[in-house]
C-alpha atoms as a PDB file:
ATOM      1  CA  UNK A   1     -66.142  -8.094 122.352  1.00  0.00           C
ATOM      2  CA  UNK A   2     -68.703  -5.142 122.460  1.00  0.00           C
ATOM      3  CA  UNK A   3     -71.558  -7.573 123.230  1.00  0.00           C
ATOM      4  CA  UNK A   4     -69.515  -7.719 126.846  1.00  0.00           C
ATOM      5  CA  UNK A   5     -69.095  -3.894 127.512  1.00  0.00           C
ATOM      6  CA  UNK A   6     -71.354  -2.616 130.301  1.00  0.00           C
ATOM      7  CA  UNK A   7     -73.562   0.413 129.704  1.00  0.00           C
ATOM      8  CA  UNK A   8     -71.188   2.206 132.290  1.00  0.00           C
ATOM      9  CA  UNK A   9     -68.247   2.121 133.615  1.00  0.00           C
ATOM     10  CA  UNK A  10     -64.358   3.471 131.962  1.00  0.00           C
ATOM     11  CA  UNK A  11     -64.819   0.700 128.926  1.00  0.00           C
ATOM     12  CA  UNK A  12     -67.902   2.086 127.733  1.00  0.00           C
ATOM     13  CA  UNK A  13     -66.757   6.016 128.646  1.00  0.00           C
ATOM     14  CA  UNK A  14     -63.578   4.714 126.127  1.00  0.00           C
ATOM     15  CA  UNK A  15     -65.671   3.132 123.655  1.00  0.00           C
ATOM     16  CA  UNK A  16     -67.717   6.456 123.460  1.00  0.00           C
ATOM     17  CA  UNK A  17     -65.087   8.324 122.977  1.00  0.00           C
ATOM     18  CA  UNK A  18     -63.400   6.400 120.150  1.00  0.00           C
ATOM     19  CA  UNK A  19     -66.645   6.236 118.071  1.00  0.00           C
ATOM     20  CA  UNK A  20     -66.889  10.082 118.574  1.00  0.00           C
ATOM     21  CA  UNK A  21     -63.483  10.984 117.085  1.00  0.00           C
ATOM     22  CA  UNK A  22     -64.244   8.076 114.320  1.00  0.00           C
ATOM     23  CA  UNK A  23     -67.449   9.905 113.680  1.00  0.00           C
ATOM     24  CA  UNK A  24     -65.929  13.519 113.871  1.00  0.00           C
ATOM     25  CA  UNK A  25     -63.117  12.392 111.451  1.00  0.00           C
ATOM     26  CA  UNK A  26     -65.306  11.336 108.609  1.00  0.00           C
ATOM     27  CA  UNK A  27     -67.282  13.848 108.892  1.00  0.00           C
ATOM     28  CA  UNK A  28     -64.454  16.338 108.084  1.00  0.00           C
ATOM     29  CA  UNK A  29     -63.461  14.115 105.552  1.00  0.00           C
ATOM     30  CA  UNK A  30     -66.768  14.304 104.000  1.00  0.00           C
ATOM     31  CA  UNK A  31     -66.401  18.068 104.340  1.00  0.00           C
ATOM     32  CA  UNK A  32     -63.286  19.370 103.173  1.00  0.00           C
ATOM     33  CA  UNK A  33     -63.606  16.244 100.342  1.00  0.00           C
ATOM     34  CA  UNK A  34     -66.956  17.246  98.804  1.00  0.00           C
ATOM     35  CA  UNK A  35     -69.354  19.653 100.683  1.00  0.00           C
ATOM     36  CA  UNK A  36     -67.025  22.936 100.823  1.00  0.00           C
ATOM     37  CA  UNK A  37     -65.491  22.435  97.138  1.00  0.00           C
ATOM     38  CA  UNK A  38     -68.823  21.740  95.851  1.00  0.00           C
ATOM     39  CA  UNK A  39     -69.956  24.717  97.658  1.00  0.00           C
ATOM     40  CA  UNK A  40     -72.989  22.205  99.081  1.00  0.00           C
ATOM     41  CA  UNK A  41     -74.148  24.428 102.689  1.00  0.00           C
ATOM     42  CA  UNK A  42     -76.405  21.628 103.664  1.00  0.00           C
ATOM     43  CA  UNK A  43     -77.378  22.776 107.014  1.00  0.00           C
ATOM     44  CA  UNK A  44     -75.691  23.207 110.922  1.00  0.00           C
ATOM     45  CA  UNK A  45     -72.610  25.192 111.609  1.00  0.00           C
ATOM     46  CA  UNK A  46     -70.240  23.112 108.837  1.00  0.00           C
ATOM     47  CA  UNK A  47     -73.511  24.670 106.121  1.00  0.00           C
ATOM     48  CA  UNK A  48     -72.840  27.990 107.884  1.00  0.00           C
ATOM     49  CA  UNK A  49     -68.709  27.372 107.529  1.00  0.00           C
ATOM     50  CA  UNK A  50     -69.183  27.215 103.907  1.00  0.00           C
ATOM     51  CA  UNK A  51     -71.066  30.470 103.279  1.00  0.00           C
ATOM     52  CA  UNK A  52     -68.564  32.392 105.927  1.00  0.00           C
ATOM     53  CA  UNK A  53     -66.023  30.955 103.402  1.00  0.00           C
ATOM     54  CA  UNK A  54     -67.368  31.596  99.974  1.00  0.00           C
ATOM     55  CA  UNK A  55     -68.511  35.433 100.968  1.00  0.00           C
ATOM     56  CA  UNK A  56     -65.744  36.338 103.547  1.00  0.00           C
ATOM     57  CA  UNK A  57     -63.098  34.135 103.068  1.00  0.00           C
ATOM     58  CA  UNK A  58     -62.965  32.507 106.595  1.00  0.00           C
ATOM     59  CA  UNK A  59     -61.272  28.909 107.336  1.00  0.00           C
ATOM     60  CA  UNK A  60     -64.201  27.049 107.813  1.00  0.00           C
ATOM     61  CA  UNK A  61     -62.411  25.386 110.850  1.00  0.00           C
ATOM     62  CA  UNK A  62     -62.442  28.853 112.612  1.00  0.00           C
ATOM     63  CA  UNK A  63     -65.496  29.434 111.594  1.00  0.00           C
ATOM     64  CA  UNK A  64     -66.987  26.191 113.371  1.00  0.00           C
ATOM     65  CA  UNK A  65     -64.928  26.569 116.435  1.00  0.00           C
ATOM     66  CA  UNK A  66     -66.004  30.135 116.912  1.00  0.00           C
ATOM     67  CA  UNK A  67     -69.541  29.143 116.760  1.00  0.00           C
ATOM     68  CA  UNK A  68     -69.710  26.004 118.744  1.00  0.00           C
ATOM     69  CA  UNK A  69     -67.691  27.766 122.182  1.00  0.00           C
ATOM     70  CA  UNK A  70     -70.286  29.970 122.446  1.00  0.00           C
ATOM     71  CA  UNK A  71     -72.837  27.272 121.683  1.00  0.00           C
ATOM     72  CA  UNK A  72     -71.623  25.029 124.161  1.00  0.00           C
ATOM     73  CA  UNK A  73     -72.048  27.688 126.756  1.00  0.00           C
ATOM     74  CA  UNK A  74     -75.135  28.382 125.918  1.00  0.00           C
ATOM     75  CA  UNK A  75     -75.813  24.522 126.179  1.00  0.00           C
ATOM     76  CA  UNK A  76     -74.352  24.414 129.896  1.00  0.00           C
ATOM     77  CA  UNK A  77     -76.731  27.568 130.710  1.00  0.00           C
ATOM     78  CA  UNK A  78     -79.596  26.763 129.047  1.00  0.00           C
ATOM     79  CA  UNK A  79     -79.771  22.884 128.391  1.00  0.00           C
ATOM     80  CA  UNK A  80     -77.881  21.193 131.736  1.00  0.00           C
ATOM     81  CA  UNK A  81     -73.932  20.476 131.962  1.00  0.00           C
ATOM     82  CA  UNK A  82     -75.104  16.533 130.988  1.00  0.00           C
ATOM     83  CA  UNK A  83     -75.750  17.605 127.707  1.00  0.00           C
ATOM     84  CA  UNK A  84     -73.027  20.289 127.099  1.00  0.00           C
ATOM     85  CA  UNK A  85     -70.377  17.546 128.399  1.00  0.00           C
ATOM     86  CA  UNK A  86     -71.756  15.103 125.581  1.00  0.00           C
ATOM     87  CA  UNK A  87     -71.468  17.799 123.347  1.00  0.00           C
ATOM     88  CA  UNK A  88     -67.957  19.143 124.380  1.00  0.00           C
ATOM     89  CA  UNK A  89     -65.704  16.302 123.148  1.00  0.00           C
ATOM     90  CA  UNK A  90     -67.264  16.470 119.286  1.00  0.00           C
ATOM     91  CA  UNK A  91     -67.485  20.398 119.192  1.00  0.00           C
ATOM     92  CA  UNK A  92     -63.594  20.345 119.668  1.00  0.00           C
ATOM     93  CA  UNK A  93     -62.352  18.419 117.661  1.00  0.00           C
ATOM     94  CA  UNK A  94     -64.367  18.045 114.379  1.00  0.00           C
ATOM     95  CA  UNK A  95     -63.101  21.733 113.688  1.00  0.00           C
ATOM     96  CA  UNK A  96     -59.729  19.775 114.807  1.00  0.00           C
ATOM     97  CA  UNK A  97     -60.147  17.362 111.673  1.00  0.00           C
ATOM     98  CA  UNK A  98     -61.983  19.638 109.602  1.00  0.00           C
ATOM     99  CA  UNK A  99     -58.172  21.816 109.654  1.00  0.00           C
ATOM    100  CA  UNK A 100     -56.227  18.752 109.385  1.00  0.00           C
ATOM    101  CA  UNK A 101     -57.579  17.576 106.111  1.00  0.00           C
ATOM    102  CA  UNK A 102     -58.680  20.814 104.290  1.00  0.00           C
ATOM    103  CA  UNK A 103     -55.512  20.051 101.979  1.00  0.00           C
ATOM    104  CA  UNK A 104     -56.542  16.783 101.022  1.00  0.00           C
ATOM    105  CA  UNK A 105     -57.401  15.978  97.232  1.00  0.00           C
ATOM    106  CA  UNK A 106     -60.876  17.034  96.126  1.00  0.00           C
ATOM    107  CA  UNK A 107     -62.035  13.701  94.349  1.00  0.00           C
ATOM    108  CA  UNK A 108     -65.266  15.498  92.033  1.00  0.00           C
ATOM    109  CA  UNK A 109     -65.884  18.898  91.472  1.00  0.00           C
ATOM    110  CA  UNK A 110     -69.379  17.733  90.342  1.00  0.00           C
ATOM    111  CA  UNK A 111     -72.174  19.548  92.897  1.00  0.00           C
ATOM    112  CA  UNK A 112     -74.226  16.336  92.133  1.00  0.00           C
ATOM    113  CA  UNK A 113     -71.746  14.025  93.220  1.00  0.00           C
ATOM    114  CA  UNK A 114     -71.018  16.163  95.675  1.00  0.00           C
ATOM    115  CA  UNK A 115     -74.065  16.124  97.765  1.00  0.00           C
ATOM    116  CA  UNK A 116     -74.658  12.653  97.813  1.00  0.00           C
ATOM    117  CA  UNK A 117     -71.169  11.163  99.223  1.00  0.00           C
ATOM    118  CA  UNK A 118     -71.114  14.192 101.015  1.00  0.00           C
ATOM    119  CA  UNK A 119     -74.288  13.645 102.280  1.00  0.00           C
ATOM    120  CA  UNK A 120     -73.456  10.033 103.061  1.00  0.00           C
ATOM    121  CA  UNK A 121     -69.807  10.742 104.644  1.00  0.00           C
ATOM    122  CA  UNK A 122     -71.417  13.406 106.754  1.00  0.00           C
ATOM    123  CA  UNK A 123     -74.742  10.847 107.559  1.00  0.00           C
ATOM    124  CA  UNK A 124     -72.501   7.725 108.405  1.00  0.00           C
ATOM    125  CA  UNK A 125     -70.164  10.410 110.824  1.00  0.00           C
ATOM    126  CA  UNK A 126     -73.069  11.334 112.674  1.00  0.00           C
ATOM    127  CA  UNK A 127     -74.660   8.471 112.836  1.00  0.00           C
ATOM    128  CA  UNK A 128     -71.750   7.086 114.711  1.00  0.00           C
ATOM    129  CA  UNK A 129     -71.348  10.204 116.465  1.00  0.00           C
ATOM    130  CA  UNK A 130     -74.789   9.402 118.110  1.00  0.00           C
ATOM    131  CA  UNK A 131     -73.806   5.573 118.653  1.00  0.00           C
ATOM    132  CA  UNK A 132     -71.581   6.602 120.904  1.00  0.00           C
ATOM    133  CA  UNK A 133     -73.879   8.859 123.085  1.00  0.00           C
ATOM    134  CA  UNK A 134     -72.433  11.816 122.146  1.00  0.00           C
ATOM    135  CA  UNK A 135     -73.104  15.214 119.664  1.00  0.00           C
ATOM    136  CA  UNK A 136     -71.288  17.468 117.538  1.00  0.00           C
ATOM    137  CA  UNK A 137     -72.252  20.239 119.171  1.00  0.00           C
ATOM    138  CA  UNK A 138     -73.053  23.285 117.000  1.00  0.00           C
ATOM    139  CA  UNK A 139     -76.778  23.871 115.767  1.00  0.00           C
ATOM    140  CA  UNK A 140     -78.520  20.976 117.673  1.00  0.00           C
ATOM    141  CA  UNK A 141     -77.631  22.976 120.771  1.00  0.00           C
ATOM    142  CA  UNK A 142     -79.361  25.487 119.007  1.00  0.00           C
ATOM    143  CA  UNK A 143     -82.387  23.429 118.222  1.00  0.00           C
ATOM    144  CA  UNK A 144     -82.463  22.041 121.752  1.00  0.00           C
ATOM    145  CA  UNK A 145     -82.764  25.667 122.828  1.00  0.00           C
ATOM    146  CA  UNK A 146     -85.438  26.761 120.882  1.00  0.00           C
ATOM    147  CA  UNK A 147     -87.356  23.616 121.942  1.00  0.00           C
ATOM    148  CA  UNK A 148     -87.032  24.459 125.272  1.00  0.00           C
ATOM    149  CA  UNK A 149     -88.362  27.720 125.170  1.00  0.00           C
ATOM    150  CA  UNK A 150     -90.725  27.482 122.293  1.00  0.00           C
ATOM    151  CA  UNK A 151     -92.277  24.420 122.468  1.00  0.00           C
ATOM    152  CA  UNK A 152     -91.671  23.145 118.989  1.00  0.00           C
ATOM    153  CA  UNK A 153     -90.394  19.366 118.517  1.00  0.00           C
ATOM    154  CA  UNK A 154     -86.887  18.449 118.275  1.00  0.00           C
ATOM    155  CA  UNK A 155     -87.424  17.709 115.195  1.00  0.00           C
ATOM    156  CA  UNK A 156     -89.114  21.115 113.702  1.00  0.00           C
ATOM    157  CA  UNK A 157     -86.561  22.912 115.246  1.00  0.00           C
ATOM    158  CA  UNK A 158     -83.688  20.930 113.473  1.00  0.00           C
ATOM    159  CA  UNK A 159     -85.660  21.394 109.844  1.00  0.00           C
ATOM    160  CA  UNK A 160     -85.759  25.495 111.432  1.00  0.00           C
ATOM    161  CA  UNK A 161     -81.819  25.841 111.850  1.00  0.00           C
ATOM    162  CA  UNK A 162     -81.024  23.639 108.265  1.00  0.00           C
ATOM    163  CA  UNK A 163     -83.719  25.640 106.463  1.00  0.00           C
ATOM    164  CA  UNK A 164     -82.600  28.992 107.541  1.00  0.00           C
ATOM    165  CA  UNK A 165     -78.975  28.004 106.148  1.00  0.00           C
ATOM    166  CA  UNK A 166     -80.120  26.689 102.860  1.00  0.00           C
ATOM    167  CA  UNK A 167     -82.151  29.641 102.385  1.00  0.00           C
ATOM    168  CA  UNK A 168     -79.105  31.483 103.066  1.00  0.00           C
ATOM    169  CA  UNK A 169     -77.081  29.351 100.620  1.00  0.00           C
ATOM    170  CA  UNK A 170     -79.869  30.654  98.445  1.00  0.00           C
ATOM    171  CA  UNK A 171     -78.538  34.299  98.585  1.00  0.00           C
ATOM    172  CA  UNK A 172     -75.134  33.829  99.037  1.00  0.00           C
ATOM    173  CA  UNK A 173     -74.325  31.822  96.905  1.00  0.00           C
ATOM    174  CA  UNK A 174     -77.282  30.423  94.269  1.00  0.00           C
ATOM    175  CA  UNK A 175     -80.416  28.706  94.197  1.00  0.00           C
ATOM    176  CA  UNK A 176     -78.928  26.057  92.200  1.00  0.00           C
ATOM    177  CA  UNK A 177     -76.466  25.197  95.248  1.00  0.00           C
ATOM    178  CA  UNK A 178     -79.465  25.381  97.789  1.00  0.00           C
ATOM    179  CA  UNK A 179     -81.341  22.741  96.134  1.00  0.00           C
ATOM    180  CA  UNK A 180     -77.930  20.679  95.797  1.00  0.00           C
ATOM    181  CA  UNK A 181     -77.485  21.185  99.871  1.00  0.00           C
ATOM    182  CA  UNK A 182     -81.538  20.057  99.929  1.00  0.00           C
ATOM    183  CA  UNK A 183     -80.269  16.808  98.485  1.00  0.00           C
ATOM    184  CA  UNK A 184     -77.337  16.443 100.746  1.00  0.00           C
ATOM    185  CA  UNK A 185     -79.015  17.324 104.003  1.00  0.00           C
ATOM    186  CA  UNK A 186     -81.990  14.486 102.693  1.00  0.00           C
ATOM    187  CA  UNK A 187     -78.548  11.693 102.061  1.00  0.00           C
ATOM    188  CA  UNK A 188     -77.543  12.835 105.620  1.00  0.00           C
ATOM    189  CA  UNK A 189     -80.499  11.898 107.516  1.00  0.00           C
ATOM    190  CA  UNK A 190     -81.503   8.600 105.213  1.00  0.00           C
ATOM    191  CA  UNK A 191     -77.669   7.986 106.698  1.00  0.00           C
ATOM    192  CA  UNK A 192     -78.443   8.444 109.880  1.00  0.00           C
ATOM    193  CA  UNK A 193     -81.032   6.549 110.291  1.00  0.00           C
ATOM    194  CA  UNK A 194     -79.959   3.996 108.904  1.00  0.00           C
ATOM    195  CA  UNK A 195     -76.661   4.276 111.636  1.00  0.00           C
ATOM    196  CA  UNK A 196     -78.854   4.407 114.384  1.00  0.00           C
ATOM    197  CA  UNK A 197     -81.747   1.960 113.444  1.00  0.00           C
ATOM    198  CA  UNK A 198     -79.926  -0.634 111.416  1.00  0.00           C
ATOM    199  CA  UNK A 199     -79.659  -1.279 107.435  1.00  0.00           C
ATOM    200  CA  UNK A 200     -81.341  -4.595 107.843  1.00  0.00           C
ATOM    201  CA  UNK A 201     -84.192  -5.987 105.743  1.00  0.00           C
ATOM    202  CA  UNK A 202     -85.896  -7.391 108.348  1.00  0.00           C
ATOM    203  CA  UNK A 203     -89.863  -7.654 108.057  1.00  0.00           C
ATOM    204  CA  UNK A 204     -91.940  -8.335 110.705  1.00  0.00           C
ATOM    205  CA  UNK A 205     -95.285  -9.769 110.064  1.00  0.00           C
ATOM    206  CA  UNK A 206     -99.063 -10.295 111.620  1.00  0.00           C
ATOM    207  CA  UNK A 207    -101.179 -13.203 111.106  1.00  0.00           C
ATOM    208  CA  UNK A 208    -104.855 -13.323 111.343  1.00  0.00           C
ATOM    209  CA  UNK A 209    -106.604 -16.514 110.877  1.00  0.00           C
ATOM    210  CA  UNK A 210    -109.321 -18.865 112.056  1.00  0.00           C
ATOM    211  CA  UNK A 211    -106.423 -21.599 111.233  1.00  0.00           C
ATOM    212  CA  UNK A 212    -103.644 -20.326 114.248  1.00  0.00           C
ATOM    213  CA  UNK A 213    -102.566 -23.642 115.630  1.00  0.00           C
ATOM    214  CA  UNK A 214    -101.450 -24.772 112.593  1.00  0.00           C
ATOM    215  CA  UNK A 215     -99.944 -21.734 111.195  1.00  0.00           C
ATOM    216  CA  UNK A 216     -98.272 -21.767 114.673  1.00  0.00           C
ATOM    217  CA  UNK A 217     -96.739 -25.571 114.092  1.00  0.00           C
ATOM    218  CA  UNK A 218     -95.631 -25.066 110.657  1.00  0.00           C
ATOM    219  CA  UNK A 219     -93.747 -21.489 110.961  1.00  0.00           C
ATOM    220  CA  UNK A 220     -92.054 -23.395 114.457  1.00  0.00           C
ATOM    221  CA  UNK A 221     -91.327 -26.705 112.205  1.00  0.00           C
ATOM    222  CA  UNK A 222     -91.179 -25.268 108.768  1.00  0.00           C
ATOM    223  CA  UNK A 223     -89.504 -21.602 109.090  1.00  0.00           C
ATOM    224  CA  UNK A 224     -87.464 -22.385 112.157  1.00  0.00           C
ATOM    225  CA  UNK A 225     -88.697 -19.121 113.237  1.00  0.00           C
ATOM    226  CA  UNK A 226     -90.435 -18.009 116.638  1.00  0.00           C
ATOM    227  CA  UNK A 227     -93.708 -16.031 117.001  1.00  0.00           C
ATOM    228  CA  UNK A 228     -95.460 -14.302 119.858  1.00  0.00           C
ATOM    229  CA  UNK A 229     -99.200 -14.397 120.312  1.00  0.00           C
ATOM    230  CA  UNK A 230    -100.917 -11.487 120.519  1.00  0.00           C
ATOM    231  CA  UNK A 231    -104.502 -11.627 122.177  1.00  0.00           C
ATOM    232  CA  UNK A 232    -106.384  -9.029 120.110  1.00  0.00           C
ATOM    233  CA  UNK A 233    -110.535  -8.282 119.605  1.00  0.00           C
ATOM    234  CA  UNK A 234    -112.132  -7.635 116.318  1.00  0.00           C
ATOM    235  CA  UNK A 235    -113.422  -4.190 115.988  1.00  0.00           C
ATOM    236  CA  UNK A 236    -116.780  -5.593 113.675  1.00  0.00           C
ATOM    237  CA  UNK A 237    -117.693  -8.475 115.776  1.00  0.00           C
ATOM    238  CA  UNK A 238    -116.219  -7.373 119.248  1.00  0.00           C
ATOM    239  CA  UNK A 239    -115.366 -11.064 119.110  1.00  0.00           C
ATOM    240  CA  UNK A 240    -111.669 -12.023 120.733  1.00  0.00           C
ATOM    241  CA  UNK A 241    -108.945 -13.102 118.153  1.00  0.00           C
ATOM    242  CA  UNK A 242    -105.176 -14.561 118.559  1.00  0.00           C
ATOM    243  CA  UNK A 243    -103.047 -12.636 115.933  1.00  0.00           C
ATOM    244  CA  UNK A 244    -100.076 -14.027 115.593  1.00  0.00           C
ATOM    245  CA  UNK A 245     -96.444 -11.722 115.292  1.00  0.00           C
ATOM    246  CA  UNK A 246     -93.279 -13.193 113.497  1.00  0.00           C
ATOM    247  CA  UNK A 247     -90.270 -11.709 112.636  1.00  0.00           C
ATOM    248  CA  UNK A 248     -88.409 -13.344 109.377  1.00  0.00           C
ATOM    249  CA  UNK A 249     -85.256 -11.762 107.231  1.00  0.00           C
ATOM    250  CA  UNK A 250     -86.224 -10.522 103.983  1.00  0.00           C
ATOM    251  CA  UNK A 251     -85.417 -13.255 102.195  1.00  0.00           C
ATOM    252  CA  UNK A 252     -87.800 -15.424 104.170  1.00  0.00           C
ATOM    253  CA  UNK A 253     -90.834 -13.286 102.909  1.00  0.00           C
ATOM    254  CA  UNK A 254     -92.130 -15.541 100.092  1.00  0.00           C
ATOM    255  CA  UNK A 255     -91.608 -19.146 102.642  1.00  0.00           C
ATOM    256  CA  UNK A 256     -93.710 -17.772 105.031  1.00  0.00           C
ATOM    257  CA  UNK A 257     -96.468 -16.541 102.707  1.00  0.00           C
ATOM    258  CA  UNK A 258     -95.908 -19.845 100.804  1.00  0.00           C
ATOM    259  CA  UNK A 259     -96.723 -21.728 104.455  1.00  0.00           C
ATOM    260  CA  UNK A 260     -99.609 -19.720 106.042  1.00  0.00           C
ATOM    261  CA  UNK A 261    -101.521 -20.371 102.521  1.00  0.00           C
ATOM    262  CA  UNK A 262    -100.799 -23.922 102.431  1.00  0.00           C
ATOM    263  CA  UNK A 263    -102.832 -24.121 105.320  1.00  0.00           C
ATOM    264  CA  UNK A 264    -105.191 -21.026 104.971  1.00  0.00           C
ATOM    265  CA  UNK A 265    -105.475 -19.342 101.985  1.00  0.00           C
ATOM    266  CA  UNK A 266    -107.977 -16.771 103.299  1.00  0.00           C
ATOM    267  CA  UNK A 267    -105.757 -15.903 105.612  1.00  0.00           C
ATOM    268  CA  UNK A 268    -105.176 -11.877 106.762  1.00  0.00           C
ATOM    269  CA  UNK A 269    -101.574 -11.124 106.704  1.00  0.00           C
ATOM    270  CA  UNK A 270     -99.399  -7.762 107.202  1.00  0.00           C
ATOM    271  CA  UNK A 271     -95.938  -7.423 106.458  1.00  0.00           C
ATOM    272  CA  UNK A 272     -94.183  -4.612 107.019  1.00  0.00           C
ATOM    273  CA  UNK A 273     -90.474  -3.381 107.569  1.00  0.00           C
ATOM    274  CA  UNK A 274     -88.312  -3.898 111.309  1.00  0.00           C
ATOM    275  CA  UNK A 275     -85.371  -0.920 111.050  1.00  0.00           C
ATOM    276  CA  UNK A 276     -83.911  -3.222 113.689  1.00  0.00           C
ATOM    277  CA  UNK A 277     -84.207  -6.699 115.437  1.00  0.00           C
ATOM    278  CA  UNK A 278     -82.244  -7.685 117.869  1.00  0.00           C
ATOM    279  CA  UNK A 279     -81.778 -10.817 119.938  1.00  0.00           C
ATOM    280  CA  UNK A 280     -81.867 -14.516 119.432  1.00  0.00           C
ATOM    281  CA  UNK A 281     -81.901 -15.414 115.700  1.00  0.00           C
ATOM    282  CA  UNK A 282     -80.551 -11.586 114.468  1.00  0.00           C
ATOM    283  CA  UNK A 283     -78.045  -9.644 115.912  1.00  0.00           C
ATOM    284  CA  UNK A 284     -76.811  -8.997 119.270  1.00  0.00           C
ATOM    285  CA  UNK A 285     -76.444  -5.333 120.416  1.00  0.00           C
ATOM    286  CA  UNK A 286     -72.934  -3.630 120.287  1.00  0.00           C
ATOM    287  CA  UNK A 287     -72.843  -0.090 121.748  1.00  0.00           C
END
């Protein structure tokens, strides 16, 4: 049914929203069930939560709603009102869910064990949290500030904000628990990614040969596959070469290398990994 829902329009602005408070939800549940028992800060305002709880006794939930008002201000200010409205509907109520579930049972009290279902609670959360266009609020604000005004990549200013609060997990409350949060925050974003890219095992391979009609037939006939052709020139001979491009599931790896040496074993192949395909033969976009 997703396949059908325009980019805009009230079914996609509902859509949105759902996979926002999904997202939010497990999040929290990731939270309260192993990051703050386990004492795992692994970053962003829930990391900073954690150490307002362990050294001042603070309901994390307070904590995370006192931090992201102010940040979403700062976002409207600073950033545009398009990305503090994205940011608004997360920033509420993932404190929301993070106080509705603090009383649930604590499955492991292992800091190990912790960290990595933490880590992939928290990843998965996001990653839907992002699917649906929209943020958590909180420290990326933050990191979209600094990147404003500093001129530092998104992405070094995110590893800026998580490092400062697992150094600070460091002091507060060991080094032992800032290497655990290292290992969560690393789950997290393996998480995410895989969320918003796809945890498909699709490769996607390049074919040179002096043999590319018939590699061409039998991949068409053989595979049941399509291919593009790319018109390419050699670097060496400055000569001009057709490299073929296919894209095959994992599973179709060895067929394919089985076929294009069948017909030319001297053959120069790449394979390498496709985080996502979509389209005819694979998978059809959903949000």
């Amino acid at each position: 049914m997703t396949n059908f829902i325009p980019l805009n329009g009230p079914w996609r602005t509902a859509m949105d929203t759902a996979l926002i408070i999904v997202g939010s939800f497990l999040i929290a549940v990731a939270f309260n069930l192993f990051l703050l028992p386990n004492q795992i800060a692994s970053g962003g305002v829930s990391g900073i939560s954690i150490l307002g709880k362990e050294w001042l006794g603070l309901e994390p939930a307070y904590t995370q709603w006192a931090l992201n008002i102010p940040l979403l201000i700062a976002g409207f200010v600073l950033i545009g009102k398009q990305y503090g409205v994205r940011s608004v509907l997360g920033s509420i109520v993932l404190p929301l869910f993070v106080y509705l579930t603090k009383d649930w049972a604590v499955p492991t009290m292992n800091p190990l064990l912790g960290s990595l279902y933490g880590g992939i609670g928290a990843g998965l959360g996001i990653g839907i949290v992002y699917r649906g266009r929209g943020s958590t609020g909180g420290m990326s604000i933050m990191a979209r500030i600094v990147q404003k005004y500093s001129g530092l990549s998104y992405s070094i200013c995110v590893v800026i904000m998580d490092a400062t609060v697992i150094i600070l997990a460091g002091f507060v409350l060991s080094l032992e628990q800032s290497l655990y949060a290292l290992i969560g925050l690393y789950i997290t974003g393996k998480v995410i990614d895989g969320v918003e890219m796809g945890f498909g095992s699709s490769k996607v391979a390049y074919i040179i040969s002096n043999e590319i009609e018939p590699i061409t037939q039998i991949i068409l006939a053989d595979l049941d596959r399509g291919l593009t052709k790319l018109e390419a020139r050699g670097g060496y001979t400055d000569n001009q070469r057709t490299v073929l491009m296919v894209v095959v599931g994992q599973s179709e790896v060895p067929r394919l290398k089985a076929l294009i040496r069948s017909v030319d074993p001297g053959a120069f192949v790449i394979i390498s990994n496709a985080h996502e395909v979509l389209g005819e033969g694979f998978k059809r976009e959903h949000v």
